[in-house]
N, C-alpha and C. Protein backbone atom coordinates (compact mmCIF):
# COMPACT_ATOMS: atom_id res chain seq x y z
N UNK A 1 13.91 152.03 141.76
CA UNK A 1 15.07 151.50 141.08
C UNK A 1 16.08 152.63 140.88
N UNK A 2 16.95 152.02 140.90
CA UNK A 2 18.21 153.42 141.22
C UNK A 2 19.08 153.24 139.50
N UNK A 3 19.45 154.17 139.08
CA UNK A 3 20.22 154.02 137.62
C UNK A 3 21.40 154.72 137.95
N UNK A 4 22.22 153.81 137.40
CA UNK A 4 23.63 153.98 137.21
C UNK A 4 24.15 154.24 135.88
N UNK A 5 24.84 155.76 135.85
CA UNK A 5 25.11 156.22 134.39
C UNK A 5 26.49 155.25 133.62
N UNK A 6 26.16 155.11 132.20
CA UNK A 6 26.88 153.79 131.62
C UNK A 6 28.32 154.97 131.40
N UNK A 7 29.16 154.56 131.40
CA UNK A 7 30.69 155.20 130.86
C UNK A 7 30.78 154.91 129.40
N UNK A 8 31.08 155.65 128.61
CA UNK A 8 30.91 155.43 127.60
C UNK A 8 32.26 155.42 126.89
N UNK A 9 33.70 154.65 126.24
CA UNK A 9 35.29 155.06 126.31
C UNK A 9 34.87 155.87 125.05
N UNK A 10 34.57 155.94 124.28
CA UNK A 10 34.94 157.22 123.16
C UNK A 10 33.61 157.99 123.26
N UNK A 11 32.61 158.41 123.99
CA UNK A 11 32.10 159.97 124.39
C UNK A 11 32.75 160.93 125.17
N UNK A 12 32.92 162.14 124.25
CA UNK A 12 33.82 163.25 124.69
C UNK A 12 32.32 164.45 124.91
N UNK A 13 32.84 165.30 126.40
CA UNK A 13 31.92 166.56 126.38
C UNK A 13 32.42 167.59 126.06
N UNK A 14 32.02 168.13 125.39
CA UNK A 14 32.59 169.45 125.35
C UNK A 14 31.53 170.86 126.00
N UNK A 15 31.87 172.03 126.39
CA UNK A 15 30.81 173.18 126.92
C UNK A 15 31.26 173.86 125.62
N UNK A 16 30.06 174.68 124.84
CA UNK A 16 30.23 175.83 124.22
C UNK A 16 30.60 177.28 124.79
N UNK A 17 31.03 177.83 123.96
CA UNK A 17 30.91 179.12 124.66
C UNK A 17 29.65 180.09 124.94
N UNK A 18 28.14 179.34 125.23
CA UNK A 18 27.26 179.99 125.74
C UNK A 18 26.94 179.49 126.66
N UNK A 19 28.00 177.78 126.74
CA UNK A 19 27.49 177.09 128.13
C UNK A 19 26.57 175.63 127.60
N UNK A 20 26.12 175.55 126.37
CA UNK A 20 25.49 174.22 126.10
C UNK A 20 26.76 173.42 126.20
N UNK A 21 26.21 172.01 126.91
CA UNK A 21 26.59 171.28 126.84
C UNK A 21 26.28 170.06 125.21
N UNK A 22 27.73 169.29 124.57
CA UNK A 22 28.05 168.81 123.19
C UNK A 22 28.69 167.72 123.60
N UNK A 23 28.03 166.37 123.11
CA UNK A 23 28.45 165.12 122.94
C UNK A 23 28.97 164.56 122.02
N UNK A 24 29.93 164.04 121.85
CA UNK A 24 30.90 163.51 120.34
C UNK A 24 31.37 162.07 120.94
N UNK A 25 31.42 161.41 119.97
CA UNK A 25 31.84 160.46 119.76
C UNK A 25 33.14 160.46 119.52
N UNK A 26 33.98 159.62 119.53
CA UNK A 26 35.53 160.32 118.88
C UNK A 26 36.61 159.18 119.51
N UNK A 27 37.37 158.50 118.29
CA UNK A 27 38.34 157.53 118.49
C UNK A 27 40.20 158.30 118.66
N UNK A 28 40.50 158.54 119.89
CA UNK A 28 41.85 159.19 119.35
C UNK A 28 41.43 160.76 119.48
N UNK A 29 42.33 160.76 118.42
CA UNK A 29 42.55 162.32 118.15
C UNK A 29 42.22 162.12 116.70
N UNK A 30 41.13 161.80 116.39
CA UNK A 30 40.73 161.35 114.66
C UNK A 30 39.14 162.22 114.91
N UNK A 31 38.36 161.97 113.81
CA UNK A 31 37.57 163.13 113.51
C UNK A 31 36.25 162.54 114.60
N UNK A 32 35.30 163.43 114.87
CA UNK A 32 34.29 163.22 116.21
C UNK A 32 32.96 163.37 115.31
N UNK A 33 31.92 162.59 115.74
CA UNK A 33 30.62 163.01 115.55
C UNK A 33 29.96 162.86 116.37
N UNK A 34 29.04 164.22 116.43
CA UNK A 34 27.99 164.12 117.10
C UNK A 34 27.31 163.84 117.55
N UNK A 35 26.51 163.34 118.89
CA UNK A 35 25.73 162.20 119.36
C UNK A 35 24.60 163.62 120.33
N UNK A 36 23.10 163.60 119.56
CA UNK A 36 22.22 164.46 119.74
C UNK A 36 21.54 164.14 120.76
N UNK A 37 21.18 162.70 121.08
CA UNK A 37 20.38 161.93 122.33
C UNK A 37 20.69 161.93 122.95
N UNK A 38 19.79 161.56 124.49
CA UNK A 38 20.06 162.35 125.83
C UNK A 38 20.68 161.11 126.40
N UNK A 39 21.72 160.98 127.32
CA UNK A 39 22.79 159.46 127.68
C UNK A 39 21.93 159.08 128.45
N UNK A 40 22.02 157.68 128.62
CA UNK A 40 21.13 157.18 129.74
C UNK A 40 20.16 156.30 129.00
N UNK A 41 19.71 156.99 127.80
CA UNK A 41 18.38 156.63 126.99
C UNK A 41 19.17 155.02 125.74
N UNK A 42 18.03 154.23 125.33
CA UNK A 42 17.99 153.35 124.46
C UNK A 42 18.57 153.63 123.06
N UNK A 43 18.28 155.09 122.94
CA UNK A 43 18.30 156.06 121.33
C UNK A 43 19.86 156.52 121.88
N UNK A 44 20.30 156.65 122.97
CA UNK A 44 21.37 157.20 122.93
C UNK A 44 22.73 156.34 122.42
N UNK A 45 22.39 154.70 123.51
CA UNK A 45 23.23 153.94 123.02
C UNK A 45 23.64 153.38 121.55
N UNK A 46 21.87 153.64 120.39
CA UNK A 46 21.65 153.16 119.15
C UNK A 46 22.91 154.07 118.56
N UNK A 47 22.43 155.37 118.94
CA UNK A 47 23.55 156.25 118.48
C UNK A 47 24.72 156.40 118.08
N UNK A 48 25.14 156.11 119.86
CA UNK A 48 26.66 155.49 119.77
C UNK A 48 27.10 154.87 119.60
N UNK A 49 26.16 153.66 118.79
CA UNK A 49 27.01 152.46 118.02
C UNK A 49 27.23 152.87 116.90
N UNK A 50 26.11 153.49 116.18
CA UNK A 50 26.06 153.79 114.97
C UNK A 50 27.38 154.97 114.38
N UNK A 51 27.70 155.43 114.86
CA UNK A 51 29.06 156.56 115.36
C UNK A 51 30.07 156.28 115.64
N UNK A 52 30.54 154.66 116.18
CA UNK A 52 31.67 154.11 116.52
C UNK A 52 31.37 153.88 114.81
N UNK A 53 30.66 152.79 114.35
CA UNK A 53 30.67 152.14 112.91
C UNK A 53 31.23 153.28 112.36
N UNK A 54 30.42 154.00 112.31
CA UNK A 54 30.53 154.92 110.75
C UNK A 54 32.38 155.37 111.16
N UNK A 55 32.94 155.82 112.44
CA UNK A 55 33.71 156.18 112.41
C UNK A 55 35.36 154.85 112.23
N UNK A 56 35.13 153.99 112.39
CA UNK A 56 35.44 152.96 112.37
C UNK A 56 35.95 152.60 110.36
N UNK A 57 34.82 152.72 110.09
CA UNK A 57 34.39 152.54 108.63
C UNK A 57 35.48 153.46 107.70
N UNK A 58 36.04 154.42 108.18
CA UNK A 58 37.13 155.02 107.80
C UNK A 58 35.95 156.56 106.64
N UNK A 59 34.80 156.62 107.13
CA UNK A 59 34.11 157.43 105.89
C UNK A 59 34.35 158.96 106.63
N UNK A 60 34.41 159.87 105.02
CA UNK A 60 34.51 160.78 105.01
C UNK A 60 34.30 161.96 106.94
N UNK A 61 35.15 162.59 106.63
CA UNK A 61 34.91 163.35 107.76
C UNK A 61 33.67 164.44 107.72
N UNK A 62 33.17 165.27 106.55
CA UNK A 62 32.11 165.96 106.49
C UNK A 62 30.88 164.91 106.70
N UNK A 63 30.12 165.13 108.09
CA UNK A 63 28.41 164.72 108.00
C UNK A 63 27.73 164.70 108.16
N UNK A 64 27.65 166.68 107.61
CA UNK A 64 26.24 167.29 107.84
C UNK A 64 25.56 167.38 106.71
N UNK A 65 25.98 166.74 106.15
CA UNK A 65 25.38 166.53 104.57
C UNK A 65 25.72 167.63 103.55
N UNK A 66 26.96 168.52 103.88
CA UNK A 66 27.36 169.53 102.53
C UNK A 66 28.28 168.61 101.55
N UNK A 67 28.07 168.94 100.67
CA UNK A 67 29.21 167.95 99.69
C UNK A 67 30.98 168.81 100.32
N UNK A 68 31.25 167.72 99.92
CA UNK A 68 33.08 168.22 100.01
C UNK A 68 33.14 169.12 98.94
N UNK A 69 34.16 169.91 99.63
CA UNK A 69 35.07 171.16 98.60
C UNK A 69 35.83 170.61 97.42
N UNK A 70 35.70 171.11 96.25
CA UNK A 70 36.10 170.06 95.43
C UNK A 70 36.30 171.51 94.32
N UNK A 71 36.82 171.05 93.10
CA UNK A 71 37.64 172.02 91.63
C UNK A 71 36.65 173.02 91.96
N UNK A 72 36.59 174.27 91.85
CA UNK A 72 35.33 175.56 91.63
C UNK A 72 35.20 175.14 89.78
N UNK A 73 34.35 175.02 89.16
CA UNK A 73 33.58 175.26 87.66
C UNK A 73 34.63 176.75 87.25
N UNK A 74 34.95 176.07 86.02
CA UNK A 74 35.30 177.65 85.14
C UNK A 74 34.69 178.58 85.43
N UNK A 75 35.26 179.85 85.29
CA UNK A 75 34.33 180.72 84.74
C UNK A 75 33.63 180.98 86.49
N UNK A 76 33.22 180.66 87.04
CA UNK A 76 32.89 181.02 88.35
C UNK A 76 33.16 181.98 89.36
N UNK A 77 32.77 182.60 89.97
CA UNK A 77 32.69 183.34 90.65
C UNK A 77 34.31 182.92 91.64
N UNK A 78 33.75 181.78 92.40
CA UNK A 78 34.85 180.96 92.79
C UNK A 78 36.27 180.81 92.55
N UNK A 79 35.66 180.41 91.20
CA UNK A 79 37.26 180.19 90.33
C UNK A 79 38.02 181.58 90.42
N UNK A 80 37.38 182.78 90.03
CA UNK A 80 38.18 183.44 89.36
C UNK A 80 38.73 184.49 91.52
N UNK A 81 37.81 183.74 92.34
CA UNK A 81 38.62 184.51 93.87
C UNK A 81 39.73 183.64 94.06
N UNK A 82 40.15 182.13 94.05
CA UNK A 82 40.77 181.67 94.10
C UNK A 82 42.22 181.82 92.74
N UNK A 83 41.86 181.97 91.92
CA UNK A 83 43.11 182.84 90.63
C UNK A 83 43.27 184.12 91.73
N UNK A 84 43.10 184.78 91.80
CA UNK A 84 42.98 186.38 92.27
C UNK A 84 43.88 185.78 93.79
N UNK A 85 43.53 185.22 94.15
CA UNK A 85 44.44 184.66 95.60
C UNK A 85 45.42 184.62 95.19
N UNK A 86 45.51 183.29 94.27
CA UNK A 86 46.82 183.02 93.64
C UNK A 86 47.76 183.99 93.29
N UNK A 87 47.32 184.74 92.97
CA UNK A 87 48.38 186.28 91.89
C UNK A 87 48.44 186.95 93.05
């Protein structure tokens, strides 16, 4: 049986600069996620649905699971590099 690779309209490749090859998902010129499974595969397509949704869904652009950048706490280390910027 012979397989024919599926086209996928919003998977983008990108090469790193050591040469790995990086799969993204990506509507536009709007934010991309990652798609880790190998194309071709069952897990790949689950993927890329799940990646159109979420991106679709309008949710946050961070999702590697760090919280968003948000006020630094008084008194912080943080706080007081960002004052010090400021001045």
């Amino acid at each position: 049986m012979v397989s024919i690779p599926i086209q996928f309209k919003h998977v983008v490749e990108e090469v790193d600069r050591h040469g790995n090859r990086r799969r993204y998902a990506r509507i536009g010129q709007g934010p991309r996620r990652r798609l880790r499974e190998e194309p071709g595969t069952e897990a790949f397509r689950a993927e890329y649905e799940d990646a159109l949704a979420w991106l679709r869904s309008g949710a946050p652009v961070v999702d590697d699971g760090r919280p968003k950048i948000s006020k630094p706490s008084p008194g912080s280390f943080r706080a007081a590099w960002i004052d010090y910027q400021a001045s």
